[in-house]
Protein backbone atom coordinates (compact mmCIF):
# COMPACT_ATOMS: atom_id res chain seq x y z
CA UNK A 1 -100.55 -9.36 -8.46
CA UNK A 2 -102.55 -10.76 -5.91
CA UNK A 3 -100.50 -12.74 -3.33
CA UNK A 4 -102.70 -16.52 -3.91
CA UNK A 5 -102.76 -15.58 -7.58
CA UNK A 6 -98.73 -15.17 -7.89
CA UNK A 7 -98.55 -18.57 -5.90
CA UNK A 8 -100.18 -20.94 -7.95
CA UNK A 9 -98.96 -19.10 -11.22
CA UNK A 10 -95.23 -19.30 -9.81
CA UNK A 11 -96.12 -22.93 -9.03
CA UNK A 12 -97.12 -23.66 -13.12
CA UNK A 13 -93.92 -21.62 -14.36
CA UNK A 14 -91.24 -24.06 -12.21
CA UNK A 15 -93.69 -27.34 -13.45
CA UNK A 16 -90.96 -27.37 -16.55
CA UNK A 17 -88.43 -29.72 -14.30
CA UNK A 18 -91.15 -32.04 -13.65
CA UNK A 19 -92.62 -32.28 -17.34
CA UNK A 20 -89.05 -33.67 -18.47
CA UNK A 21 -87.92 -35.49 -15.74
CA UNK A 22 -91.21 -37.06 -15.85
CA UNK A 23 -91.10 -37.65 -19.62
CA UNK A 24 -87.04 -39.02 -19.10
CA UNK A 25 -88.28 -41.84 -16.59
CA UNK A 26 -91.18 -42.59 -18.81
CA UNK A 27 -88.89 -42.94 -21.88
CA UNK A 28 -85.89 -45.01 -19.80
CA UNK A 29 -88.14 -47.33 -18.62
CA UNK A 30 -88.52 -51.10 -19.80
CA UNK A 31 -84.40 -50.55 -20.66
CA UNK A 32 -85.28 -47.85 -22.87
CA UNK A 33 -87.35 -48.98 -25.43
CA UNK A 34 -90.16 -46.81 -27.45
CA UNK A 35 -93.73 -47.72 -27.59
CA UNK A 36 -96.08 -45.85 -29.59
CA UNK A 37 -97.74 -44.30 -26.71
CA UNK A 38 -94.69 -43.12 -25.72
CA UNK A 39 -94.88 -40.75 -28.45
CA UNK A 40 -98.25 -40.03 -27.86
CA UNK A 41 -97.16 -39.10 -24.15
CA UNK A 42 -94.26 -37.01 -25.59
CA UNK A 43 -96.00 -34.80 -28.00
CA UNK A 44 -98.67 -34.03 -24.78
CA UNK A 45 -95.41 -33.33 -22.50
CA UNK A 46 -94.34 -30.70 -25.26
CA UNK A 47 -98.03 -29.69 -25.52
CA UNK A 48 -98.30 -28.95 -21.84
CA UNK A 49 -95.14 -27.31 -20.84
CA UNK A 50 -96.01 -24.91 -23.85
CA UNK A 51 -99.23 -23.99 -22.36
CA UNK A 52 -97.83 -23.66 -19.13
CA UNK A 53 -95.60 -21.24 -20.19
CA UNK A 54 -98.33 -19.59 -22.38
CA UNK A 55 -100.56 -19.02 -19.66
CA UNK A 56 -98.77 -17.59 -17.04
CA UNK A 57 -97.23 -15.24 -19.65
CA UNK A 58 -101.02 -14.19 -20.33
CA UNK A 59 -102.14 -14.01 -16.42
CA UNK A 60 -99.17 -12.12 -15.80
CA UNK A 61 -100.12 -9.68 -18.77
CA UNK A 62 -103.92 -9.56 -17.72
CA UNK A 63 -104.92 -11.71 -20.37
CA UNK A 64 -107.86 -13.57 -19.36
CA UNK A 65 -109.21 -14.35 -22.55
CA UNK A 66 -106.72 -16.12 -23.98
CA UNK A 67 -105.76 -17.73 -20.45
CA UNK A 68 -109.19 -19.11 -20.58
CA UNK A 69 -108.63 -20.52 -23.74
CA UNK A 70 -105.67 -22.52 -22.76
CA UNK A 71 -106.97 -23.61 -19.71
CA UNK A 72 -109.49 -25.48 -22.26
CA UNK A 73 -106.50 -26.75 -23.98
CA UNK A 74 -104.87 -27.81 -21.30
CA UNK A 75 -108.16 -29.85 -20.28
CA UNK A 76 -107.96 -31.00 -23.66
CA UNK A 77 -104.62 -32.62 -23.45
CA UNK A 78 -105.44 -34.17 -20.21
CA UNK A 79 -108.61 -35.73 -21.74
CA UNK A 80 -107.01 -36.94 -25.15
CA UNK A 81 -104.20 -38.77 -23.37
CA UNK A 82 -106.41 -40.17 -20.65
CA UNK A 83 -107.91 -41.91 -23.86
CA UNK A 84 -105.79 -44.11 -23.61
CA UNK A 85 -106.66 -45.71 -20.51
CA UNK A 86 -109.96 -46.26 -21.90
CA UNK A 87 -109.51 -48.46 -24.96
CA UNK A 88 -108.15 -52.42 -25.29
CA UNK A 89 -105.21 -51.61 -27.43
CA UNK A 90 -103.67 -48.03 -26.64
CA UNK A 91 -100.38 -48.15 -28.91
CA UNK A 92 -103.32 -48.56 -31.60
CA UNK A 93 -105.06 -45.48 -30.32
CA UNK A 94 -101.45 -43.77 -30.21
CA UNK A 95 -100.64 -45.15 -34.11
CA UNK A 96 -104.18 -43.78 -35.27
CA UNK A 97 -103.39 -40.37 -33.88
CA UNK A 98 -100.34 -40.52 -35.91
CA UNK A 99 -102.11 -41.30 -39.01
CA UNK A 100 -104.29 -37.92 -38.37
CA UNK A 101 -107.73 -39.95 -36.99
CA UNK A 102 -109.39 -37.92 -34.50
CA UNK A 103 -110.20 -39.33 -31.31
CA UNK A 104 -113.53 -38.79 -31.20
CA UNK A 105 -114.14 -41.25 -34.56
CA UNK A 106 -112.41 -43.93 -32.03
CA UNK A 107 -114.64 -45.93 -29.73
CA UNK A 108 -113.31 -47.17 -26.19
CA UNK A 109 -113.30 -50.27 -24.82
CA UNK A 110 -117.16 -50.85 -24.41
CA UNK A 111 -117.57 -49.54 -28.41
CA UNK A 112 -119.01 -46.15 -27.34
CA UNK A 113 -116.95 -43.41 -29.60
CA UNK A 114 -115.19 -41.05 -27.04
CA UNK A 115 -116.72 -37.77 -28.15
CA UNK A 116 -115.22 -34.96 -26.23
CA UNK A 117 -118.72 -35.11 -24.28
CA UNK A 118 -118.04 -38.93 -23.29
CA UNK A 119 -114.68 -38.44 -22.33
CA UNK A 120 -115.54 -35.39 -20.05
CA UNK A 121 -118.70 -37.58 -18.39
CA UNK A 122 -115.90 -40.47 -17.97
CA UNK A 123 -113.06 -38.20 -16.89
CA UNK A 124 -115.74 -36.47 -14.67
CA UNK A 125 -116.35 -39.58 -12.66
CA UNK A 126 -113.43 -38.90 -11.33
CA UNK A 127 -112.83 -35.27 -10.92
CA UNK A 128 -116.12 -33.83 -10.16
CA UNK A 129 -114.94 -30.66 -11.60
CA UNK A 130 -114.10 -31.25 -15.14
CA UNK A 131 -117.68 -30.52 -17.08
CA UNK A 132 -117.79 -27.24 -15.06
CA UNK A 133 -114.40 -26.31 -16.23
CA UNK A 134 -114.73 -27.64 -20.19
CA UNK A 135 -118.26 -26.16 -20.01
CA UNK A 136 -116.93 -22.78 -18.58
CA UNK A 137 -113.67 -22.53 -20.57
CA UNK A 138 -115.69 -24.12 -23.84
CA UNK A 139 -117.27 -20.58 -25.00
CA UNK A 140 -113.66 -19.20 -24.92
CA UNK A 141 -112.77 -20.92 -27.56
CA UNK A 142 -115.62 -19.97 -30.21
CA UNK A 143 -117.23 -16.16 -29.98
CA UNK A 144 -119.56 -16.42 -27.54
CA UNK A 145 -120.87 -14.48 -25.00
CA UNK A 146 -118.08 -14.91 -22.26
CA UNK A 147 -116.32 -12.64 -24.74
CA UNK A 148 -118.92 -10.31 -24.59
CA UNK A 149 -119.37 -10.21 -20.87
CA UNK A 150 -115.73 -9.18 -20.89
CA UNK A 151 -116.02 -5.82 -22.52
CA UNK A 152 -119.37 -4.88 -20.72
CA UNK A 153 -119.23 -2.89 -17.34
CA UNK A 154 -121.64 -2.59 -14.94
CA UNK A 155 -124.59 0.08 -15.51
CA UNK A 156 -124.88 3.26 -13.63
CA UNK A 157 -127.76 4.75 -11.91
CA UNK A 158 -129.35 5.63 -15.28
CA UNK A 159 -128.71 2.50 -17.09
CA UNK A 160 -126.17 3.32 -19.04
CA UNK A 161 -123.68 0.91 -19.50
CA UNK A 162 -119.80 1.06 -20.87
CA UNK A 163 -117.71 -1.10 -23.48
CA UNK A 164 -113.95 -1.59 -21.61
CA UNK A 165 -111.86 -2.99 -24.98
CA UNK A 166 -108.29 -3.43 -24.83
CA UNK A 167 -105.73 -6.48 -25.09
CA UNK A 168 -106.19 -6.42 -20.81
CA UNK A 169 -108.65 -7.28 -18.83
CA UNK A 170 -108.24 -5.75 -15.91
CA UNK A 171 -111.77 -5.48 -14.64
CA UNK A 172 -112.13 -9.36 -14.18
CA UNK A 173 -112.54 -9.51 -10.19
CA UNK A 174 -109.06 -11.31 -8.59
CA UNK A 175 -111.30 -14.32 -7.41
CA UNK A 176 -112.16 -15.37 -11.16
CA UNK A 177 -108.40 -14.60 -11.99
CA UNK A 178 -107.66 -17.14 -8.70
CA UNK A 179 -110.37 -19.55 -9.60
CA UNK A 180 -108.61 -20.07 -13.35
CA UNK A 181 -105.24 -20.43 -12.27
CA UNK A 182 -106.31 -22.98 -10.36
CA UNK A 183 -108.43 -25.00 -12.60
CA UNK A 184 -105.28 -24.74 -14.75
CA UNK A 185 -103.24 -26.72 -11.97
CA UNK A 186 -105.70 -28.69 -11.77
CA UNK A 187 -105.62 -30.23 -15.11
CA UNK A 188 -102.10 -30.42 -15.45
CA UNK A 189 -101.52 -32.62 -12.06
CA UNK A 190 -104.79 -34.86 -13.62
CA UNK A 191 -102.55 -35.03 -16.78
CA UNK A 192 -99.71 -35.80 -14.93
CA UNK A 193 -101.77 -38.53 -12.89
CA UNK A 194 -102.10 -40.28 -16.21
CA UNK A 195 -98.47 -39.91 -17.65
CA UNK A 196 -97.38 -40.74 -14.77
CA UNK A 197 -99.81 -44.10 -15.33
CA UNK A 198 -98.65 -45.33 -18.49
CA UNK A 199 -95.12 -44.63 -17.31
CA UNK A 200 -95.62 -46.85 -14.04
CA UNK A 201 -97.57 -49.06 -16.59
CA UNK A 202 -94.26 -49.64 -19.23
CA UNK A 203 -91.88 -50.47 -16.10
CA UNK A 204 -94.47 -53.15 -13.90
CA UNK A 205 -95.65 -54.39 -17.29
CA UNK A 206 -93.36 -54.52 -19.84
CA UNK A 207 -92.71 -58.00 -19.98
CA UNK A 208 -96.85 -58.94 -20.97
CA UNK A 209 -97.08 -56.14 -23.96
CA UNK A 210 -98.18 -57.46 -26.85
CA UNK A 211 -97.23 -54.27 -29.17
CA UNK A 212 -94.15 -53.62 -30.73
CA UNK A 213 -92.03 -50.96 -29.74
CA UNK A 214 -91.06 -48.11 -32.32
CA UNK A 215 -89.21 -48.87 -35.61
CA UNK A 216 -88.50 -47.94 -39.64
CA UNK A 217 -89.62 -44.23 -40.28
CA UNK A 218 -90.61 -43.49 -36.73
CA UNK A 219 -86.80 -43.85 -35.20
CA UNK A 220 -86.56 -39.97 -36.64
CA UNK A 221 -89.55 -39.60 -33.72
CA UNK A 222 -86.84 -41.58 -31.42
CA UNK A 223 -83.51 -39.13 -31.98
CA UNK A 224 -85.60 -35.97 -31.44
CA UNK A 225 -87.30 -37.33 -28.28
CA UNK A 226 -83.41 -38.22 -27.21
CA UNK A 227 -82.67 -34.76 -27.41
CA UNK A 228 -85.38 -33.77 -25.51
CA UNK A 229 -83.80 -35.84 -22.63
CA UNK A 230 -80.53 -33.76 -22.80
């Protein structure tokens, strides 16, 4: 593997320590009590370290087409969560996405609904990258023609051009390979820029929240989430 490629994919497989020990402070914080959002911020821990480990797994097995796909997904987490910065009452945002609503039938603070497109123009107002990475990554996730660009090989002399199929795709040039590794760190220290938020947000805080923290059915939510800690 190429030396800058094995770099930032080593870097994503040791991020585990720093998903739960991020996640442990978030959850000790305000003398331990549970808000809805941190569930909300739990299940996208869990949700991240699983596509960490998913996609170097796949770069490592010359996978790009499914790395590209969860480099989406990791974009996606990062965007769902940062959600919650975005709306007046976000332990409502984190109860609806309990119940099954999708986000993008809630509407943010100014009463615009936060359609993956909104929340990427938002989100990109920030990090001038994101729409080229969801609209890159995007036609990964539905047939499209990235997938066919990945079987087609260049054309000889006389035109005639070659289908490469197989599980790897070991034509893709090393600089695209480098380029989606590190779009993929990218959006995982942008997630972590908002966990990190809310968690700095429960301890200054905590005293002027208006929403309770977790109880009845959602204490089974509590003793897994303890475990998680261990």
């Amino acid at each position: 593997m190429n030396p800058e490629l094995e770099r930032h994919i080593a870097h994503i497989e040791g991020l585990t320590d720093l998903h739960l020990s991020m996640l442990k402070d978030t959850l000790l914080a305000d003398s331990g009590k549970m808000y809805l959002l941190d569930i909300l911020a739990a299940a996208t821990v869990k949700r991240s370290m699983s596509l960490c480990s998913g996609f170097s797994s796949l770069v490592r097995a010359q996978n790009y087409v499914c790395a590209a796909s969860l480099l989406r997904l990791q974009l996606d987490s990062c965007l769902r969560f940062f959600s919650a910065f975005i709306v007046d009452k976000p332990h409502q945002l984190a109860h609806e996405v309990l119940q099954g609503k999708p986000i993008n039938k809630m509407k943010d603070k100014s009463g615009k609904l936060m359609t993956d497109r909104y929340l990427v123009e938002t989100l990109g107002k920030k990090y001038v990258w994101v729409p080229r990475v969801y609209k890159a990554t995007s036609g990964f996730i539905h047939l499209s023609d990235k997938h066919i660009y990945t079987v087609l090989t260049p054309s000889d002399e006389n035109g005639h051009v070659s289908l490469n199929v197989g599980a790897k795709d070991d034509e893709i040039p090393v600089e695209l390979w480098i380029e989606l590794a590190a779009g993929f760190l990218a959006s995982t220290d942008a997630l972590f820029e908002y966990l990190g938020g809310w968690k700095h947000t429960k301890t200054i805080f905590a005293n002027d929240a208006k929403e309770t923290h977790v109880s009845g059915s959602t204490r089974r939510a509590q003793s897994l989430l303890r475990r998680m800690e261990q």
